[in-house]
PDB file of N, CA and C in Angstrom:
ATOM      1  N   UNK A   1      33.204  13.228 -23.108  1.00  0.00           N
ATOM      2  CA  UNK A   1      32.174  13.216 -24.108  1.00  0.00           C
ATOM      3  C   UNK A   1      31.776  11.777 -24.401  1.00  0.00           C
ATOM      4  N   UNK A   2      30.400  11.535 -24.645  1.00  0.00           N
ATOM      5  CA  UNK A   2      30.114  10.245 -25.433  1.00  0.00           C
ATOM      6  C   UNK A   2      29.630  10.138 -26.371  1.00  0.00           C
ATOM      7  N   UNK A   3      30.714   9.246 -27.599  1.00  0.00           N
ATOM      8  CA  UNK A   3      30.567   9.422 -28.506  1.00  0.00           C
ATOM      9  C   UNK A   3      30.147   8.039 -29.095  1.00  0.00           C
ATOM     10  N   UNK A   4      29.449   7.606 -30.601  1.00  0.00           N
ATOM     11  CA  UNK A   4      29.173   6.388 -30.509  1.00  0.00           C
ATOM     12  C   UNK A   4      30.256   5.395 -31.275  1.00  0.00           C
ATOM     13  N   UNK A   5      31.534   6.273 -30.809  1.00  0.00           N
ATOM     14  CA  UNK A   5      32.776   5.387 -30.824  1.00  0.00           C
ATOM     15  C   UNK A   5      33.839   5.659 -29.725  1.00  0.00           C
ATOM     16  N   UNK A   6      33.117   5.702 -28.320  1.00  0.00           N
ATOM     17  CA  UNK A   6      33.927   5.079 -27.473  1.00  0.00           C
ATOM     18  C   UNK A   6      33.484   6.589 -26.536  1.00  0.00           C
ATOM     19  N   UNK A   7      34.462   7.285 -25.707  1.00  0.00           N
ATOM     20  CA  UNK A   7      34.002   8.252 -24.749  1.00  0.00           C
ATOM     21  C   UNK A   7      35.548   9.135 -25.207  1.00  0.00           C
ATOM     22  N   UNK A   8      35.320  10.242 -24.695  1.00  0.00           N
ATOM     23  CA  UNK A   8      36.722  11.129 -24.838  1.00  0.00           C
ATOM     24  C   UNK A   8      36.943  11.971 -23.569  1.00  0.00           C
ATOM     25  N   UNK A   9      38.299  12.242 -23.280  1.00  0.00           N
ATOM     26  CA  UNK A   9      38.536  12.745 -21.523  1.00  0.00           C
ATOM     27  C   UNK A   9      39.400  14.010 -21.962  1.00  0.00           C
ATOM     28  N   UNK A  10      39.251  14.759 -22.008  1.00  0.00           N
ATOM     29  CA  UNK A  10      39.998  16.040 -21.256  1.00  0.00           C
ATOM     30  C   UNK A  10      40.379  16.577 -20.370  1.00  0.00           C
ATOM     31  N   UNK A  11      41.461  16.792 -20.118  1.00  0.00           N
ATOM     32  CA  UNK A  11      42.220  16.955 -18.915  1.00  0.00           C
ATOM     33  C   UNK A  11      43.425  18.476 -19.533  1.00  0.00           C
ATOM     34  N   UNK A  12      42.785  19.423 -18.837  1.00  0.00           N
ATOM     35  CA  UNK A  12      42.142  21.110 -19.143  1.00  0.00           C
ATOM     36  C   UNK A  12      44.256  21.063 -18.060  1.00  0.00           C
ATOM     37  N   UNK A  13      44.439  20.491 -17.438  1.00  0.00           N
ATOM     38  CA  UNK A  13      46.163  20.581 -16.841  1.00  0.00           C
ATOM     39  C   UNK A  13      47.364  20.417 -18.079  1.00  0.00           C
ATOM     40  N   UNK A  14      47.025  19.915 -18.649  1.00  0.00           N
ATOM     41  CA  UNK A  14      48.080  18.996 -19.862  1.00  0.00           C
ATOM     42  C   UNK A  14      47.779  19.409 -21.309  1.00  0.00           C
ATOM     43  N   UNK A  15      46.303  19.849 -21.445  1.00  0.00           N
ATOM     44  CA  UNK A  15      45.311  20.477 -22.451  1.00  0.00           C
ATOM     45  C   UNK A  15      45.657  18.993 -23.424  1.00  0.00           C
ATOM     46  N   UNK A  16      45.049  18.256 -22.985  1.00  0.00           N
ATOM     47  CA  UNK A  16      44.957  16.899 -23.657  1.00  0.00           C
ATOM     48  C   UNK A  16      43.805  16.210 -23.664  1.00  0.00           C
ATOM     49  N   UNK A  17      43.469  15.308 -24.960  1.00  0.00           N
ATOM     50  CA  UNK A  17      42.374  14.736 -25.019  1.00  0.00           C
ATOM     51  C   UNK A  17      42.893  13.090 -24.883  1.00  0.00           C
ATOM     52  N   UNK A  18      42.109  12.218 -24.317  1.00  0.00           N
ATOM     53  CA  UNK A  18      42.176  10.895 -24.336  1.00  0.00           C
ATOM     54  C   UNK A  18      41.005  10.447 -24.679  1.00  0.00           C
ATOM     55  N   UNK A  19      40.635   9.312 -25.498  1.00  0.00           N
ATOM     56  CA  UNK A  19      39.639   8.351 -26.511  1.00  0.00           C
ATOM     57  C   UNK A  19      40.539   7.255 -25.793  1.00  0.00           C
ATOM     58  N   UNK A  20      39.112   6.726 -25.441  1.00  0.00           N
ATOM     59  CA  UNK A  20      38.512   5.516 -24.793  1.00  0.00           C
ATOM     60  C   UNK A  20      37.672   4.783 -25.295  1.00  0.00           C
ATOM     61  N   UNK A  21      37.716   2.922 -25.838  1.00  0.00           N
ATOM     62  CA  UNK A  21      36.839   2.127 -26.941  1.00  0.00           C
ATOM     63  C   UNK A  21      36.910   1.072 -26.052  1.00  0.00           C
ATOM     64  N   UNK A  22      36.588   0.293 -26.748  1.00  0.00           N
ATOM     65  CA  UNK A  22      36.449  -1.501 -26.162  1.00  0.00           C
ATOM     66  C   UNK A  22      38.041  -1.936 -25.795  1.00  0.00           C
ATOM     67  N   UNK A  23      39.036  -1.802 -26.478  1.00  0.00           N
ATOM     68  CA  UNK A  23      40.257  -1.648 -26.559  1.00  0.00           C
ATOM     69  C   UNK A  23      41.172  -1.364 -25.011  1.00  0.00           C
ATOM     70  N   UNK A  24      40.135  -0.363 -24.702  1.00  0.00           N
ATOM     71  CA  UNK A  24      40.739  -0.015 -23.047  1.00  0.00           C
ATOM     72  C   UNK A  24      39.575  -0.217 -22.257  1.00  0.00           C
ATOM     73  N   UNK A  25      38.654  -1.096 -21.870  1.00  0.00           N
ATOM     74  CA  UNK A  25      38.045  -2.227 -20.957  1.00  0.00           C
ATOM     75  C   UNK A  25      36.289  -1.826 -21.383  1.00  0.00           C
ATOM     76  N   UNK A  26      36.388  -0.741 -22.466  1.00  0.00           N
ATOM     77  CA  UNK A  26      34.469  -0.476 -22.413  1.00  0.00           C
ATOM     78  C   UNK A  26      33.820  -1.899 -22.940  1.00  0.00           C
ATOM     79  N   UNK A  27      32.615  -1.817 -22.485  1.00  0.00           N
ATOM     80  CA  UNK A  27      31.663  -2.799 -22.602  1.00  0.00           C
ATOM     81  C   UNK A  27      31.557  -2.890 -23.915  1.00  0.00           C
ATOM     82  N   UNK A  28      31.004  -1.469 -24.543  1.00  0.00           N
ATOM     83  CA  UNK A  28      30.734  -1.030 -25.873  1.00  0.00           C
ATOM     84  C   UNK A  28      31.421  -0.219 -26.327  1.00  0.00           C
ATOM     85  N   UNK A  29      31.737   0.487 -27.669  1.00  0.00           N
ATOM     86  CA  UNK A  29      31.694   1.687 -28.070  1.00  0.00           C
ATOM     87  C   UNK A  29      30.737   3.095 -27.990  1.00  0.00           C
ATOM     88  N   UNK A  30      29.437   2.189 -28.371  1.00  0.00           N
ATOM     89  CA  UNK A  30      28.363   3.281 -28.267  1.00  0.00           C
ATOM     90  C   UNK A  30      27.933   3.385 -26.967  1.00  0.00           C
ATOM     91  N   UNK A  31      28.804   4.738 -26.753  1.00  0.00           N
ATOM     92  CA  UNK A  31      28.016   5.757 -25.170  1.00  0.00           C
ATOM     93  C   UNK A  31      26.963   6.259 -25.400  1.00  0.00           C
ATOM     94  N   UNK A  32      26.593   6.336 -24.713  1.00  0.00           N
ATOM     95  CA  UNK A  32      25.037   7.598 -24.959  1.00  0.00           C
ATOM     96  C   UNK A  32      25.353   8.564 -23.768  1.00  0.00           C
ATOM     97  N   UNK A  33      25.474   8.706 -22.664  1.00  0.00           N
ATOM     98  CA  UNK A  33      25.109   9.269 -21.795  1.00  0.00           C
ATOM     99  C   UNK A  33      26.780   9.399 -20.739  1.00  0.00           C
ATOM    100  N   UNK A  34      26.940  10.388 -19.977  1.00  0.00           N
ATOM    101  CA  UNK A  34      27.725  10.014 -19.006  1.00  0.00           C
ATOM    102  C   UNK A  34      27.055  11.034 -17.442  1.00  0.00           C
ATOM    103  N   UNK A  35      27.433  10.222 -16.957  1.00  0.00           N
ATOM    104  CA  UNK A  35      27.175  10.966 -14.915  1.00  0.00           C
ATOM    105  C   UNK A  35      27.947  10.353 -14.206  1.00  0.00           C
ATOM    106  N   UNK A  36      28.102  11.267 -13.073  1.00  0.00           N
ATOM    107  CA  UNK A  36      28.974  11.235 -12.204  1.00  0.00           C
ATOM    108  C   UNK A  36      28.122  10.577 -10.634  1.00  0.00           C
ATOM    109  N   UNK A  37      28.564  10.020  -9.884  1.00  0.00           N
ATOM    110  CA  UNK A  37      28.258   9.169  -8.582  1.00  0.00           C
ATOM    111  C   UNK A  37      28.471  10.434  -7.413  1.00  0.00           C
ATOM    112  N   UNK A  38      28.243  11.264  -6.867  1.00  0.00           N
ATOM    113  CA  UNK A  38      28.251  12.056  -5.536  1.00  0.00           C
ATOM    114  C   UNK A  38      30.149  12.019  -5.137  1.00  0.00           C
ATOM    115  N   UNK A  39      30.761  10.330  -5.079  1.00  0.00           N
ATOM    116  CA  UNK A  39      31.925  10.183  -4.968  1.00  0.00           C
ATOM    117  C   UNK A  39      33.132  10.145  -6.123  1.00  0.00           C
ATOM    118  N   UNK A  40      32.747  10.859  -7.083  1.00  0.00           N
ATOM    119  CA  UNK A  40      33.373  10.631  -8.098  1.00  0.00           C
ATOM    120  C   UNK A  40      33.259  10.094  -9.297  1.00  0.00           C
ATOM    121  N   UNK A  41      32.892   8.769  -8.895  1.00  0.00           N
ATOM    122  CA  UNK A  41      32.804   7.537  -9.916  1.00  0.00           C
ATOM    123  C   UNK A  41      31.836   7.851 -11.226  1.00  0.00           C
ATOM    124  N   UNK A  42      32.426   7.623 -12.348  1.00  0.00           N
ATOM    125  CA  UNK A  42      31.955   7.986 -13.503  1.00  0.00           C
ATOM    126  C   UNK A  42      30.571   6.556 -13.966  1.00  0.00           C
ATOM    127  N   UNK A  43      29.345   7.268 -14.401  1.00  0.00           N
ATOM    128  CA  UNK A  43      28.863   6.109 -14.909  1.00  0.00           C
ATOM    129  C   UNK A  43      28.697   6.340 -16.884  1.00  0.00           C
ATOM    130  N   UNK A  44      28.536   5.462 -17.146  1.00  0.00           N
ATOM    131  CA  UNK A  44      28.667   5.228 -18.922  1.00  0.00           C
ATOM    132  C   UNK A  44      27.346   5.203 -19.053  1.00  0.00           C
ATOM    133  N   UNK A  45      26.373   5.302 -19.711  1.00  0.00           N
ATOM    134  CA  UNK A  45      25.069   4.880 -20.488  1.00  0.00           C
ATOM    135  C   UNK A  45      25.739   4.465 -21.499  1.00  0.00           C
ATOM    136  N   UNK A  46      25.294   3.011 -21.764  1.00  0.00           N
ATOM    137  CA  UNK A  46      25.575   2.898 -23.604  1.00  0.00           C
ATOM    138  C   UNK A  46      24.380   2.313 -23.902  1.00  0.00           C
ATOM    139  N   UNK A  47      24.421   2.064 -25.366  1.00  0.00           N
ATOM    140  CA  UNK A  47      23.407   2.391 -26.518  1.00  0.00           C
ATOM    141  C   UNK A  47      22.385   0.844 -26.583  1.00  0.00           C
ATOM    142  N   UNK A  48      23.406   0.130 -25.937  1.00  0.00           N
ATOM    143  CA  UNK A  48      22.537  -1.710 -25.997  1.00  0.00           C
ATOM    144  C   UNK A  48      22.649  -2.488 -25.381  1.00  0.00           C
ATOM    145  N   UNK A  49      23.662  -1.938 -24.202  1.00  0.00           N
ATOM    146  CA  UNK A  49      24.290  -3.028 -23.098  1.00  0.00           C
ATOM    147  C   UNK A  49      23.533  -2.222 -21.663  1.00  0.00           C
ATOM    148  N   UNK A  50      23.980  -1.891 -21.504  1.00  0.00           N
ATOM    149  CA  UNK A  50      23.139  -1.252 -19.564  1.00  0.00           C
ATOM    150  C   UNK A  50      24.314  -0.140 -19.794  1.00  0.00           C
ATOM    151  N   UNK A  51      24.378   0.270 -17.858  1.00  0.00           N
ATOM    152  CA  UNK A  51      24.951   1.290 -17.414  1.00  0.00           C
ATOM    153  C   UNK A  51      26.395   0.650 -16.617  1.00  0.00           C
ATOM    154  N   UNK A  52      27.238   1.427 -16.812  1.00  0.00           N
ATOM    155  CA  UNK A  52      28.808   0.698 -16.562  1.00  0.00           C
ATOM    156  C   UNK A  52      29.550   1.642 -15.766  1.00  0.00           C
ATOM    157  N   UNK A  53      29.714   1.067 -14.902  1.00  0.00           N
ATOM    158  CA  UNK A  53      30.728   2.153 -13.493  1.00  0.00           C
ATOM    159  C   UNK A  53      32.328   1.939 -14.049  1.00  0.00           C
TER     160      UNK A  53
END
């Protein structure tokens, strides 16, 4: 999820959530957007900086 304090991961094996901020390497807090690359790779939209692989 992106939230405009950082992104959140679920992982549906463990039924666990992980929150992700500046703290663990984001550019920003404020996400806007998330997509995926054909190979996996996650991209970020945030709110004032660009797009972050």
């Amino acid at each position: 999820m992106a939230t405009s304090a950082g992104i959140s991961r679920y992982k549906i094996d463990s039924d666990n959530w992980k929150h992700l901020t500046r703290e663990d390497g984001l550019i920003e807090d404020q996400a806007s957007t998330l997509a995926f690359k054909n190979d996996g790779t996650l991209i970020v939209g945030t709110q004032c900086h660009r797009l972050v692989k």
